[in-house]
N, C-alpha and C. Protein backbone atom coordinates (compact mmCIF):
# COMPACT_ATOMS: atom_id res chain seq x y z
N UNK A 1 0.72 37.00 23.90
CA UNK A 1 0.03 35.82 23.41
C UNK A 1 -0.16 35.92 21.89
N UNK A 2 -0.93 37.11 21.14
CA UNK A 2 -0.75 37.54 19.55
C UNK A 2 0.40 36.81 19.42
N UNK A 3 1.13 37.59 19.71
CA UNK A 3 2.72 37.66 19.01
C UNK A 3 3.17 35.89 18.91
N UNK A 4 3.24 35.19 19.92
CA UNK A 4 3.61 34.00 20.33
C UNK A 4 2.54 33.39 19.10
N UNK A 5 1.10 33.30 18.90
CA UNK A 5 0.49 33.04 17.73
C UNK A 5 0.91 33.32 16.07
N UNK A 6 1.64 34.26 16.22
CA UNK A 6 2.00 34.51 14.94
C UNK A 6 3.49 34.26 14.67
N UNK A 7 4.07 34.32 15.82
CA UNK A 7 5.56 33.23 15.53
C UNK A 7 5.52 31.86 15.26
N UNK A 8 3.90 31.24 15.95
CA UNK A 8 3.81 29.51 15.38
C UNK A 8 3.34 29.82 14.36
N UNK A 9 2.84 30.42 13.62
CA UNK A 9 1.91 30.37 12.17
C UNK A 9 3.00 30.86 11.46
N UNK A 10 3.97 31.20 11.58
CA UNK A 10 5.37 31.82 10.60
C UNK A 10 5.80 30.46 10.78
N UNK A 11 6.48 30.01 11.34
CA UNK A 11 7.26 29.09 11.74
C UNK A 11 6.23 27.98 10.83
N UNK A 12 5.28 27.08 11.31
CA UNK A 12 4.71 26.28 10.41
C UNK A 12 4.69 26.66 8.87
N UNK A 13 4.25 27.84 8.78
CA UNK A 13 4.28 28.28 7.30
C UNK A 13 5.52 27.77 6.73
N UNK A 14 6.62 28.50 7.34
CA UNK A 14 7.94 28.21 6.66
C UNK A 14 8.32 26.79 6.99
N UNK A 15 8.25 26.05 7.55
CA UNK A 15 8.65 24.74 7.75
C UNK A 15 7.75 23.85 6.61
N UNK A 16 6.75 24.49 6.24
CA UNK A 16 5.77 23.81 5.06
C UNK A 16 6.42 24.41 3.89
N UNK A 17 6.71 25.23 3.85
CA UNK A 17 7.59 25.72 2.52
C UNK A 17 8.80 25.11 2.02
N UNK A 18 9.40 24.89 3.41
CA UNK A 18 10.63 24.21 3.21
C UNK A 18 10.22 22.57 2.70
N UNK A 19 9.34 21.93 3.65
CA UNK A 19 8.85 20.53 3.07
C UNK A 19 8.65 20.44 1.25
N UNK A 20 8.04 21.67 0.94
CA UNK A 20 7.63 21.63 0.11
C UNK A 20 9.17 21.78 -1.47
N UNK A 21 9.54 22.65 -0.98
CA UNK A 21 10.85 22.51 -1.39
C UNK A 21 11.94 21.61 -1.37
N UNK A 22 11.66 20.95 -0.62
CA UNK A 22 12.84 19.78 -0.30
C UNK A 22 12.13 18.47 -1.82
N UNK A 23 11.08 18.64 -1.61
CA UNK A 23 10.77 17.64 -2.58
C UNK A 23 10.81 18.26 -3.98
N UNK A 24 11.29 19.51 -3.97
CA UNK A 24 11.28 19.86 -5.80
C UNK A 24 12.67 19.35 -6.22
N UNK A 25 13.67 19.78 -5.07
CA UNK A 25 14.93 19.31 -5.45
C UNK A 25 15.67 18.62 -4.24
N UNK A 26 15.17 17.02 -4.32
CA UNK A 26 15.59 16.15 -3.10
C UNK A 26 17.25 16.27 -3.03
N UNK A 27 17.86 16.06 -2.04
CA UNK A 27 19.28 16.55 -1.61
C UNK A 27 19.74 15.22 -2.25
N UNK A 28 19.47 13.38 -1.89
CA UNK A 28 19.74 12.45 -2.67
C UNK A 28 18.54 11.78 -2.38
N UNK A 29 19.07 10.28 -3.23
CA UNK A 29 17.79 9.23 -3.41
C UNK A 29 16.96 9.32 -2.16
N UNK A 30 17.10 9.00 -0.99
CA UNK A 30 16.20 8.78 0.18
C UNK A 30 15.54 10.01 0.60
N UNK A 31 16.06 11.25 0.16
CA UNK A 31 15.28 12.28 0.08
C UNK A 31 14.01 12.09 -0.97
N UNK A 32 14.35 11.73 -2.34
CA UNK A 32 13.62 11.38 -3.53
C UNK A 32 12.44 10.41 -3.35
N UNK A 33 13.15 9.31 -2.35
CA UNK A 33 12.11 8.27 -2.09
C UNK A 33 10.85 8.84 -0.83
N UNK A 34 11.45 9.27 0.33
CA UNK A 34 10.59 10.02 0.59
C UNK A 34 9.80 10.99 0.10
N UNK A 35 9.72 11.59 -0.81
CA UNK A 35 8.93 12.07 -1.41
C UNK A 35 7.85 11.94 -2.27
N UNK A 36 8.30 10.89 -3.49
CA UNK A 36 7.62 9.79 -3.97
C UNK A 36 6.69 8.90 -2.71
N UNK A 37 6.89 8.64 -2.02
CA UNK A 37 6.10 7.92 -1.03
C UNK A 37 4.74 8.44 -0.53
N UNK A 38 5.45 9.79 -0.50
CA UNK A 38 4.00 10.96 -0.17
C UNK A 38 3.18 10.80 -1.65
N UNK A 39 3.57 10.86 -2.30
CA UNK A 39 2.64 10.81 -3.60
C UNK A 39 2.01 9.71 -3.45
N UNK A 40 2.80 8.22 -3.26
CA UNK A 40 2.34 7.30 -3.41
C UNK A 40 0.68 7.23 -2.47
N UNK A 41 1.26 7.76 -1.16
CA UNK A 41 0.33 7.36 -0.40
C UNK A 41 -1.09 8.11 -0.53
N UNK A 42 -0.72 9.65 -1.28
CA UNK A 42 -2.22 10.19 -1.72
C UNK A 42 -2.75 9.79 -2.46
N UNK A 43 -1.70 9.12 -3.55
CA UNK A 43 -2.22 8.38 -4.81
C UNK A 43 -3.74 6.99 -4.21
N UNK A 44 -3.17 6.57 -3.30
CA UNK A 44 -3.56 5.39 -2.29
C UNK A 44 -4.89 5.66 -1.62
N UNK A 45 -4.60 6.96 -1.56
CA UNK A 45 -5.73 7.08 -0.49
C UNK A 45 -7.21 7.75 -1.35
N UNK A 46 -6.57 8.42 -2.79
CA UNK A 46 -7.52 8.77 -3.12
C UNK A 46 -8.24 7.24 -4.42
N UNK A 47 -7.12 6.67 -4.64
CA UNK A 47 -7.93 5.14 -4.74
C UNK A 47 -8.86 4.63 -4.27
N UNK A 48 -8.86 4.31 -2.96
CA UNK A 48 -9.60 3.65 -1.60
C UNK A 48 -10.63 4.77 -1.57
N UNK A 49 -10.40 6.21 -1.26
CA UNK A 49 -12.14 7.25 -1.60
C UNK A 49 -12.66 6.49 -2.89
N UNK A 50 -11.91 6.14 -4.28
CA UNK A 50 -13.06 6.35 -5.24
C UNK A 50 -13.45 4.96 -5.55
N UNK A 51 -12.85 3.83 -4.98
CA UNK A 51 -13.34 2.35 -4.97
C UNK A 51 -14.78 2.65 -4.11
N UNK A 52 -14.57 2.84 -2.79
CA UNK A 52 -15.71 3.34 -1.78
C UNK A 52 -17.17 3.81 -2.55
N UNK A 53 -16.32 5.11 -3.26
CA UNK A 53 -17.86 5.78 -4.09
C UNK A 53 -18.59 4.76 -4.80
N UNK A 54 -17.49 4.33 -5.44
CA UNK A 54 -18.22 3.61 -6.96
C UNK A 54 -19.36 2.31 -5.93
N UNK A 55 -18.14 1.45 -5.39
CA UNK A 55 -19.17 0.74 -4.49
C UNK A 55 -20.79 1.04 -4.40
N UNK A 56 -20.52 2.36 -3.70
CA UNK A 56 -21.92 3.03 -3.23
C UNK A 56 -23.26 2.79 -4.10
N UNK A 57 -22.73 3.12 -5.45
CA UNK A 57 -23.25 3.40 -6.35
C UNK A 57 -23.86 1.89 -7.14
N UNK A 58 -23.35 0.82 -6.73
CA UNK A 58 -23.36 -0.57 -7.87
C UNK A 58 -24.46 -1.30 -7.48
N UNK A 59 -24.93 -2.25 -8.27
CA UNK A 59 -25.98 -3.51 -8.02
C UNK A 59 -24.94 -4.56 -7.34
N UNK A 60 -25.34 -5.33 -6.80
CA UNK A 60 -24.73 -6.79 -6.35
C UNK A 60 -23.96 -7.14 -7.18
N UNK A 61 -24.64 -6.93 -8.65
CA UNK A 61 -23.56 -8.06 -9.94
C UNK A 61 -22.12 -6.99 -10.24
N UNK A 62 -22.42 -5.68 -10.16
CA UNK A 62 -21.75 -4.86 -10.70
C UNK A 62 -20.27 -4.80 -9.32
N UNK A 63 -20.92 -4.89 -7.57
CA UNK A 63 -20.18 -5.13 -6.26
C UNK A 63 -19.11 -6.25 -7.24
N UNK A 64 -19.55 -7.01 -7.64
CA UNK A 64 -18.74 -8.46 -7.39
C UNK A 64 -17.96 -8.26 -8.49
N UNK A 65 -18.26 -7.78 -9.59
CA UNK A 65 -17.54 -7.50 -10.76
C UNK A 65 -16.24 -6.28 -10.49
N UNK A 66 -16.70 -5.96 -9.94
CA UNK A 66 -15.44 -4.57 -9.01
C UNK A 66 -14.55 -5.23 -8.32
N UNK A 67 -14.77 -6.41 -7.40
CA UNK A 67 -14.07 -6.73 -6.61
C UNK A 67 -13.35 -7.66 -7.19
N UNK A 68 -13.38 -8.32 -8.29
CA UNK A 68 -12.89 -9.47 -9.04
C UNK A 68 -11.90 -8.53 -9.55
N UNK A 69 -12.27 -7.01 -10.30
CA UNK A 69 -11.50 -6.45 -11.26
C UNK A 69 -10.56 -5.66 -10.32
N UNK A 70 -10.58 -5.70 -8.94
CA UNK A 70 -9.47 -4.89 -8.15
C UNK A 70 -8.94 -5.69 -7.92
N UNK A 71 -9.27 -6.86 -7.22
CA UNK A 71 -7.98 -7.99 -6.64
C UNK A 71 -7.14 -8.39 -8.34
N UNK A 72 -7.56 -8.37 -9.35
CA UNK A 72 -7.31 -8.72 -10.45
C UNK A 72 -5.90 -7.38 -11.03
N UNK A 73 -6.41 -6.28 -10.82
CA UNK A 73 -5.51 -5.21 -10.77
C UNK A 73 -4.37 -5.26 -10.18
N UNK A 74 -4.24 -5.40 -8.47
CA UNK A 74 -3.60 -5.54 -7.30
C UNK A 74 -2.31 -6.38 -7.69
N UNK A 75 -3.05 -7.43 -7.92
CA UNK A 75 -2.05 -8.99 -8.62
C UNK A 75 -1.13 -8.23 -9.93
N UNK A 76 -1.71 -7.34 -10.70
CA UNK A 76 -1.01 -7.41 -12.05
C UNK A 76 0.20 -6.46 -11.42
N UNK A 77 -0.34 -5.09 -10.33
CA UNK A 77 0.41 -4.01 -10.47
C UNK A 77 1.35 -4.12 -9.53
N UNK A 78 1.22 -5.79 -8.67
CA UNK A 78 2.18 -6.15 -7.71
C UNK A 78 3.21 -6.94 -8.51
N UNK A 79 3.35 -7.36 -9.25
CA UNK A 79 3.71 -8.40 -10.62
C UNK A 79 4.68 -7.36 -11.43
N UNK A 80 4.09 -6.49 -12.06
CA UNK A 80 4.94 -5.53 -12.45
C UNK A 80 6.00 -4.17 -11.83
N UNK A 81 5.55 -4.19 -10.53
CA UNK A 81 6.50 -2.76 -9.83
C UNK A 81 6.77 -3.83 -8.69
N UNK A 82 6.80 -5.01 -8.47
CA UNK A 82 7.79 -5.11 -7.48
C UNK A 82 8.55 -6.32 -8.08
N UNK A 83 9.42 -6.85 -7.17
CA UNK A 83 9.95 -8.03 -7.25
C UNK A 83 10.77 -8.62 -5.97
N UNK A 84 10.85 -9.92 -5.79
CA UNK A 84 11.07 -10.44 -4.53
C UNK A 84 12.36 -11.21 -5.08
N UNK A 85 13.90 -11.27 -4.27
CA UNK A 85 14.66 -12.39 -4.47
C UNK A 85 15.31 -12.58 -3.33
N UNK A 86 16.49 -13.72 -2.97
CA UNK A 86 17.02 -13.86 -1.78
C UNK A 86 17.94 -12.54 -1.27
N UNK A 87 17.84 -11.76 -1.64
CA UNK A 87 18.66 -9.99 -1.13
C UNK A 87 17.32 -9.57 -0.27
N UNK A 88 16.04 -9.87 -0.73
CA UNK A 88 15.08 -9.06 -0.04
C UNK A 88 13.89 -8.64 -1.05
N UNK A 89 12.82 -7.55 -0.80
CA UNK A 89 11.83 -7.33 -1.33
C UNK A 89 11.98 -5.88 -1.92
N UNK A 90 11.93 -5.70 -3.35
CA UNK A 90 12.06 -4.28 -3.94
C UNK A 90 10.77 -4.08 -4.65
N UNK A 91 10.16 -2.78 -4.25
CA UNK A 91 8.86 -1.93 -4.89
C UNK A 91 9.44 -1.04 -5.54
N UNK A 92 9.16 -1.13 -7.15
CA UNK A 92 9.48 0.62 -8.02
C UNK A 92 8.28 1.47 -7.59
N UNK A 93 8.53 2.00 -6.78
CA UNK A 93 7.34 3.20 -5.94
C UNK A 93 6.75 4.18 -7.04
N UNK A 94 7.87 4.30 -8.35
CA UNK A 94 7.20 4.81 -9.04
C UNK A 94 5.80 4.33 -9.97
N UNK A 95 6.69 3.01 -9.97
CA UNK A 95 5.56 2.46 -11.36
C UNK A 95 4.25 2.09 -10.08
N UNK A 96 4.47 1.78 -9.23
CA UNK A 96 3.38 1.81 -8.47
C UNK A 96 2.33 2.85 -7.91
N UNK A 97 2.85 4.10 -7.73
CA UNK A 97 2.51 5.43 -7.76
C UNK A 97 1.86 5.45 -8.84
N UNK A 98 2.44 5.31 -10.50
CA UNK A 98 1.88 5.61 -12.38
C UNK A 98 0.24 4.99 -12.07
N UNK A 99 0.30 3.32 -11.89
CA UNK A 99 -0.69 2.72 -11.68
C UNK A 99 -1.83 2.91 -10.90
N UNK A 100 -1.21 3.24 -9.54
CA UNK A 100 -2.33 3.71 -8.61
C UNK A 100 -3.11 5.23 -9.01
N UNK A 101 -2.19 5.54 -9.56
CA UNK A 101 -3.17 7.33 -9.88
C UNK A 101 -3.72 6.79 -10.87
N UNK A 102 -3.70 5.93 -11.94
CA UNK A 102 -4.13 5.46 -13.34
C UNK A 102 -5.27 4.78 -13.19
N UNK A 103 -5.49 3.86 -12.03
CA UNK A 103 -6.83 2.86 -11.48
C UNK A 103 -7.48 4.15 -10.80
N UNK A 104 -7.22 4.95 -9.59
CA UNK A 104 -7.85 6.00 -9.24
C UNK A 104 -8.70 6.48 -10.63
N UNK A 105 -8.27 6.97 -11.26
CA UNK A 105 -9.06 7.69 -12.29
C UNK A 105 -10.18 6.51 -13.01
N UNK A 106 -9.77 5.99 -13.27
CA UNK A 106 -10.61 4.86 -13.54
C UNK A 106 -11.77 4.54 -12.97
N UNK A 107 -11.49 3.97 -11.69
CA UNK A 107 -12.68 4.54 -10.95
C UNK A 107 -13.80 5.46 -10.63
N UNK A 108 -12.87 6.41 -10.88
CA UNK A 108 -13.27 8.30 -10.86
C UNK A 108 -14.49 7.78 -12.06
N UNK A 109 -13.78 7.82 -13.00
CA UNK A 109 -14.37 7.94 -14.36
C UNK A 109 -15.98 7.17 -14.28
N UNK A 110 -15.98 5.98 -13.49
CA UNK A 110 -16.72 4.75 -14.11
C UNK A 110 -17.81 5.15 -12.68
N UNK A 111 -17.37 5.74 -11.71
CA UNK A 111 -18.19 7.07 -10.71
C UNK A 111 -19.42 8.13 -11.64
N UNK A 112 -18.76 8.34 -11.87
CA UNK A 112 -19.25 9.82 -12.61
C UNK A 112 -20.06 9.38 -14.01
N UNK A 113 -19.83 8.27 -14.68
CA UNK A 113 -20.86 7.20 -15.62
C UNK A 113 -22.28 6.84 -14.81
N UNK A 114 -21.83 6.16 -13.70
CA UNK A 114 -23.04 5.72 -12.54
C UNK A 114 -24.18 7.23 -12.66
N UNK A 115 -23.40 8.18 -12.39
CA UNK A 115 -24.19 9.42 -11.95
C UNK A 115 -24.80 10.12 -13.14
N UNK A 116 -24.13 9.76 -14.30
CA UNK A 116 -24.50 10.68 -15.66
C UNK A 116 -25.42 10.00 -16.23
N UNK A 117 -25.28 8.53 -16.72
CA UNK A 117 -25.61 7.77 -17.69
C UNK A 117 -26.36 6.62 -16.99
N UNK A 118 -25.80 5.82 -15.69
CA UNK A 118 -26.19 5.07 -15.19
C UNK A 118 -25.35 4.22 -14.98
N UNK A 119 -25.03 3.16 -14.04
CA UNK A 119 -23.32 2.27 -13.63
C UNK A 119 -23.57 0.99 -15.25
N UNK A 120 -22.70 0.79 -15.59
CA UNK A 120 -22.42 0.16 -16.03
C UNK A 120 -21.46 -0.91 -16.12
N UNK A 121 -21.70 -1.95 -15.78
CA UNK A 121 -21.25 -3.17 -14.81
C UNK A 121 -20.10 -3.90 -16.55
N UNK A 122 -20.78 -3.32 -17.37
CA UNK A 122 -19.66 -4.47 -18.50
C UNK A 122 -18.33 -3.46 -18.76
N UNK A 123 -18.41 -2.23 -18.17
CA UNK A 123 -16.88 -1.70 -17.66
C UNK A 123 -15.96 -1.63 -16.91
N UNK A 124 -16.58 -2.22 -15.64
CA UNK A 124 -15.92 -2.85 -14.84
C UNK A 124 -14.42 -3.84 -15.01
């Protein structure tokens, strides 16, 4: 039973190594894009944690001023990294990835103001 435990914990290990490797040097594009995607989506997710925080943290005027300035974001960074024509719908995953880690921090930042200094709603 040990043994059988430590052949799955090798085995995962190295199969995470290899994941991890595959994305330093993707074999081609759809390797590349999968990879980028993973970024994208942590990028995403740690967005959505720090919208959440800040939330936590706001007055009513400051709620509404957030929510004006994200749907306001959303629109610009859908405007610039994608585009739609009769072939179909294309996302630059990158520039969308740049943006989303770029508003994340932003957030971060205007978090950690709330907690230091006090929220300040005309940064929003």
């Amino acid at each position: 039973m040990k043994r059988a435990l430590v052949s799955f914990a090798l085995l995962c290990f190295s199969t995470a190594a290899l994941a991890n490797s595959a994305c330093d040097q993707p074999r081609d594009d759809f390797d590349g894009l999968y990879c980028l995607n993973k970024v994208y989506q942590e990028a995403d997710k740690e967005l959505n944690e720090n919208y959440k925080a800040l939330v936590g943290q706001l007055d009513a005027d400051g709620k509404a001023k957030l929510k004006k300035g994200q749907i306001a974001w959303i629109k610009e960074r859908n405007s610039e990294c994608s585009r739609k024509d009769d072939t179909g719908f294309y996302v630059n995953l990158s520039c969308a990835t740049e943006k989303t880690i770029s508003r994340a921090q932003f957030l971060k930042d205007r978090s950690r103001e709330c907690v230091s200094s006090g929220c300040m709603n005309s940064k929003l």
